[in-house]
C-alpha atoms as a PDB file:
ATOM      1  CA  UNK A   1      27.831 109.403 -34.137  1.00  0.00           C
ATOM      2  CA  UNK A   2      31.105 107.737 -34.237  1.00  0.00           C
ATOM      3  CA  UNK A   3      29.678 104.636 -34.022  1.00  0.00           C
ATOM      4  CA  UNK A   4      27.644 104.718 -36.785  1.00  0.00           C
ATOM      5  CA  UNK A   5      30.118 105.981 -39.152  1.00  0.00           C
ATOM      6  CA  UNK A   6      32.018 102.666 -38.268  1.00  0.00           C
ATOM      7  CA  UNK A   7      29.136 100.933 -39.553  1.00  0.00           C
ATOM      8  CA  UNK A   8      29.897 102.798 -43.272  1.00  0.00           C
ATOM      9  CA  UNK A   9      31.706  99.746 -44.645  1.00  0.00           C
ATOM     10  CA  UNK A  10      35.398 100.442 -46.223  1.00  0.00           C
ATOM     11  CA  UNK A  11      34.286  98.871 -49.158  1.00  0.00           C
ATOM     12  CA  UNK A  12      32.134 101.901 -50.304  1.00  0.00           C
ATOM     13  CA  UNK A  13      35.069 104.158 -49.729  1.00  0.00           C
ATOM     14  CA  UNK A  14      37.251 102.192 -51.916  1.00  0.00           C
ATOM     15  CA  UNK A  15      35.069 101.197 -54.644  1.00  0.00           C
ATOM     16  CA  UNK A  16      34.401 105.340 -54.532  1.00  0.00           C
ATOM     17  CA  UNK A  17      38.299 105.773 -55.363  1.00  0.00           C
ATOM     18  CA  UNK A  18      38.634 103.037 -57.871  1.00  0.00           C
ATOM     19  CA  UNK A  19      36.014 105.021 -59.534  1.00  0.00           C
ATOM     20  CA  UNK A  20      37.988 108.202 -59.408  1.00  0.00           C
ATOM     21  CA  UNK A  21      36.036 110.060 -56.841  1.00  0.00           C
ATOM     22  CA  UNK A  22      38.093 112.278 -54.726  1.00  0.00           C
ATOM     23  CA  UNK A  23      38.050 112.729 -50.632  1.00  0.00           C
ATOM     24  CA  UNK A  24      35.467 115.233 -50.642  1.00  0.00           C
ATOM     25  CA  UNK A  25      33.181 114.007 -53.176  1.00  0.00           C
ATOM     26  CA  UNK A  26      33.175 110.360 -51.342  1.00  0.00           C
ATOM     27  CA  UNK A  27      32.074 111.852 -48.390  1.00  0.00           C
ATOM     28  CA  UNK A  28      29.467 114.512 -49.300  1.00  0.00           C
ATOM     29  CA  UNK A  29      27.778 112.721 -51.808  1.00  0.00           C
ATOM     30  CA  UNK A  30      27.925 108.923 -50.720  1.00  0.00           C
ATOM     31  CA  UNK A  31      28.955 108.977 -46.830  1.00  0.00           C
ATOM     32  CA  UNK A  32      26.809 111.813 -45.819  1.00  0.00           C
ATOM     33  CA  UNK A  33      23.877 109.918 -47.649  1.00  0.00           C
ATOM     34  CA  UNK A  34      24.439 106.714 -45.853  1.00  0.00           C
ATOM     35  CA  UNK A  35      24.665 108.363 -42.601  1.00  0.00           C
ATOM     36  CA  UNK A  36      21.968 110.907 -42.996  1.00  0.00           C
ATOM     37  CA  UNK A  37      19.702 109.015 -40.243  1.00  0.00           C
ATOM     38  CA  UNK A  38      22.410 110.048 -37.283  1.00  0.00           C
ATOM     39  CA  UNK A  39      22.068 113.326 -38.099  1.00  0.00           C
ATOM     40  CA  UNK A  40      18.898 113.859 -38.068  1.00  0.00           C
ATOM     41  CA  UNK A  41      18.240 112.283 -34.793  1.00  0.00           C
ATOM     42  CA  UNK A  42      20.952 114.485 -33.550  1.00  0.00           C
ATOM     43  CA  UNK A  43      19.717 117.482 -34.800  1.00  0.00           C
ATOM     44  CA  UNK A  44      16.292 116.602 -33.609  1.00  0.00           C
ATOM     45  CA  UNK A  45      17.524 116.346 -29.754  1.00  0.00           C
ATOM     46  CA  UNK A  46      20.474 119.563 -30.609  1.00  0.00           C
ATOM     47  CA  UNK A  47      16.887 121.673 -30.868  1.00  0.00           C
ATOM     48  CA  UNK A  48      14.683 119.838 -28.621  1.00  0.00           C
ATOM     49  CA  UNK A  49      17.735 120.364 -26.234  1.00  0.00           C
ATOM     50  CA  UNK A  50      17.986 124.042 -26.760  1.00  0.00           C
ATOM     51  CA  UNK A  51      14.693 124.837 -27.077  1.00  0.00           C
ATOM     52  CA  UNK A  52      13.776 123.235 -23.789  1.00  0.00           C
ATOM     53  CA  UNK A  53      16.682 124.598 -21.547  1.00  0.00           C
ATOM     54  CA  UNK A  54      16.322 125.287 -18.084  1.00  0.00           C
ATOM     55  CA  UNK A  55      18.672 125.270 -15.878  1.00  0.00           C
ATOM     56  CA  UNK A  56      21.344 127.269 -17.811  1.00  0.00           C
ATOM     57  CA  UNK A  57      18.681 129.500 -19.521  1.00  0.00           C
ATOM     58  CA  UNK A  58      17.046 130.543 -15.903  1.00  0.00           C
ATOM     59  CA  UNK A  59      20.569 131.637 -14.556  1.00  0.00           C
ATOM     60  CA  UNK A  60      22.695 133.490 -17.238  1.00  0.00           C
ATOM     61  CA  UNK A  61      19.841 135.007 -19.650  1.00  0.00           C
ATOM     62  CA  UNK A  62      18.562 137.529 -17.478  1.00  0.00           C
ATOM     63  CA  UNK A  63      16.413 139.814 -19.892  1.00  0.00           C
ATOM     64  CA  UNK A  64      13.098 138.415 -20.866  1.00  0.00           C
ATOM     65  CA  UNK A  65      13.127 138.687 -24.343  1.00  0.00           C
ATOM     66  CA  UNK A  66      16.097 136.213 -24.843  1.00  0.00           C
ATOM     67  CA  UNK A  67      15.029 133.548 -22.520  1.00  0.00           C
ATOM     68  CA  UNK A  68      14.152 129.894 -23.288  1.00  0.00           C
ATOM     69  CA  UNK A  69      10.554 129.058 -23.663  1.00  0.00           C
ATOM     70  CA  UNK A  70      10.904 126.446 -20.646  1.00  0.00           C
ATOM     71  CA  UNK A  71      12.018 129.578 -18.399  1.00  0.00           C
ATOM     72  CA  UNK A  72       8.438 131.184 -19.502  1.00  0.00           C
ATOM     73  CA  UNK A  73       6.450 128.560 -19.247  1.00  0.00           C
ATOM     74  CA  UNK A  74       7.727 128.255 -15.629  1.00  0.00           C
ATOM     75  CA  UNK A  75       6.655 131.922 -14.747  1.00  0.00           C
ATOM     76  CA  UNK A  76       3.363 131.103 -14.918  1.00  0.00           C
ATOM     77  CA  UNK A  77       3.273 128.444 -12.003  1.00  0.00           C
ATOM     78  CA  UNK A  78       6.170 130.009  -9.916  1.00  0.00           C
ATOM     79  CA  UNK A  79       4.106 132.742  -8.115  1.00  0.00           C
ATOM     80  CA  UNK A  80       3.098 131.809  -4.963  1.00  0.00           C
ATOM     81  CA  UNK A  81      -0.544 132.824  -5.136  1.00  0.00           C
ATOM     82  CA  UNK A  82      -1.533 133.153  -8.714  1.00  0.00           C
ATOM     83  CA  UNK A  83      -0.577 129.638 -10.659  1.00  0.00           C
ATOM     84  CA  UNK A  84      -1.657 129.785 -13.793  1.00  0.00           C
ATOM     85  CA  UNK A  85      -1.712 125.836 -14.575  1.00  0.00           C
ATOM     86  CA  UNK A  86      -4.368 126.520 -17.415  1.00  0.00           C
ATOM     87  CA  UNK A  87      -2.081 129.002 -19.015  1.00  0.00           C
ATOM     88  CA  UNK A  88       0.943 126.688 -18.591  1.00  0.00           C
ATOM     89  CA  UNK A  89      -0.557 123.334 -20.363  1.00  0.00           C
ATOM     90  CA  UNK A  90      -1.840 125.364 -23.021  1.00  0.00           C
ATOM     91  CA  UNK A  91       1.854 126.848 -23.669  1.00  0.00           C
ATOM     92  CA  UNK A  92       3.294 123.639 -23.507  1.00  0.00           C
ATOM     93  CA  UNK A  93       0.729 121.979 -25.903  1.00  0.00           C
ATOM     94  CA  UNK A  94       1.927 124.914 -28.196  1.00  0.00           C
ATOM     95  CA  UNK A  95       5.786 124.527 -27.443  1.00  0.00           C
ATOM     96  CA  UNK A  96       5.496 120.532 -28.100  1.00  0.00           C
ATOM     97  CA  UNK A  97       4.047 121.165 -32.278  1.00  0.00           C
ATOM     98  CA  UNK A  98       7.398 122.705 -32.837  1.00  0.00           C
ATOM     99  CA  UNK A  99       9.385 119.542 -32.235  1.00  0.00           C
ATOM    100  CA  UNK A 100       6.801 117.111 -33.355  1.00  0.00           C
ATOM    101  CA  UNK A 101       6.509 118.568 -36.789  1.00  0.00           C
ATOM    102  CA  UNK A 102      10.541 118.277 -37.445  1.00  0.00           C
ATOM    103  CA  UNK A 103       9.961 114.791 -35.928  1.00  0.00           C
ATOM    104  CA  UNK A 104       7.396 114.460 -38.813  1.00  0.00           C
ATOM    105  CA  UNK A 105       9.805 115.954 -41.442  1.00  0.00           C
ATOM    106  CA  UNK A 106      12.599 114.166 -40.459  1.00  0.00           C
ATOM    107  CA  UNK A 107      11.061 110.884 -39.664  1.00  0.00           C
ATOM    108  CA  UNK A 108      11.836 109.706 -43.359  1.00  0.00           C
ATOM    109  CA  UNK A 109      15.688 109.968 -42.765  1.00  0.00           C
ATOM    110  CA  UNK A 110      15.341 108.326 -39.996  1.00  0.00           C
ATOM    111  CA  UNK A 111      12.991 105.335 -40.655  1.00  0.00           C
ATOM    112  CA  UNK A 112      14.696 105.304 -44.145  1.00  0.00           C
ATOM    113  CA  UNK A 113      18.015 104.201 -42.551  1.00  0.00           C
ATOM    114  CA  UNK A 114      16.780 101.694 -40.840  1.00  0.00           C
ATOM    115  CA  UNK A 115      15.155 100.114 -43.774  1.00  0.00           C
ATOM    116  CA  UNK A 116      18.053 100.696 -46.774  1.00  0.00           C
ATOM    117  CA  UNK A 117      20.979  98.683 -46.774  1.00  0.00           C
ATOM    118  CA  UNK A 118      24.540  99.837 -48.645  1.00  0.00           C
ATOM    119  CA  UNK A 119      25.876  96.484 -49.332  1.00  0.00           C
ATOM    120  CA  UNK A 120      24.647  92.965 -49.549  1.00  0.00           C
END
């Protein structure tokens, strides 16, 4: 993220205060804007991150009702004798709409910062 708020040329941010626009109103309503693409892609892999947990999720959270849906997913193949593979694709066909629809919904921010420029 850091680097791409270097890319938010100075000019903006002076042109902003010649205008009379204070700290805050520079950066929520023109720098936040320009930089809206970083932050969706980061909150996109912030959920698909949490959401997918394993490791951590299959050693602290011990009850079953707060753990991760990768730790029950992987209940259904960890038994030695009854693997439920049929089970397990079908949950994570289910557990993959989730992070393609914010995909979908955030794919304008995204695509939309590639394509817009600030300054010629």
């Amino acid at each position: 993220m850091y680097g791409f708020f270097n890319t938010v040329p100075a000019s903006i941010d002076e042109a902003a205060k010649i205008d009379g626009a204070g700290h805050a109103r520079i950066f929520f309503t023109i720098i936040l804007r320009l930089v809206a693409p970083i932050l969706a892609v980061v909150g996109l892999l912030s959920f698909i991150g949490t959401s997918s947990e394993f490791v951590l999720a299959s050693v602290i959270l011990i009850d079953p009702d707060k753990q991760t849906l990768a730790v029950g997913l992987y209940k259904f193949v960890s038994d030695e004798f009854s693997k439920n593979w049929s089970v397990f694709a079908a949950g994570a066909v289910l557990a993959a709409i989730l992070p393609v629809a914010l995909f979908l919904a955030l794919q304008r921010y995204i695509v939309g910062g590639l394509t817009a420029g600030s300054v010629k």
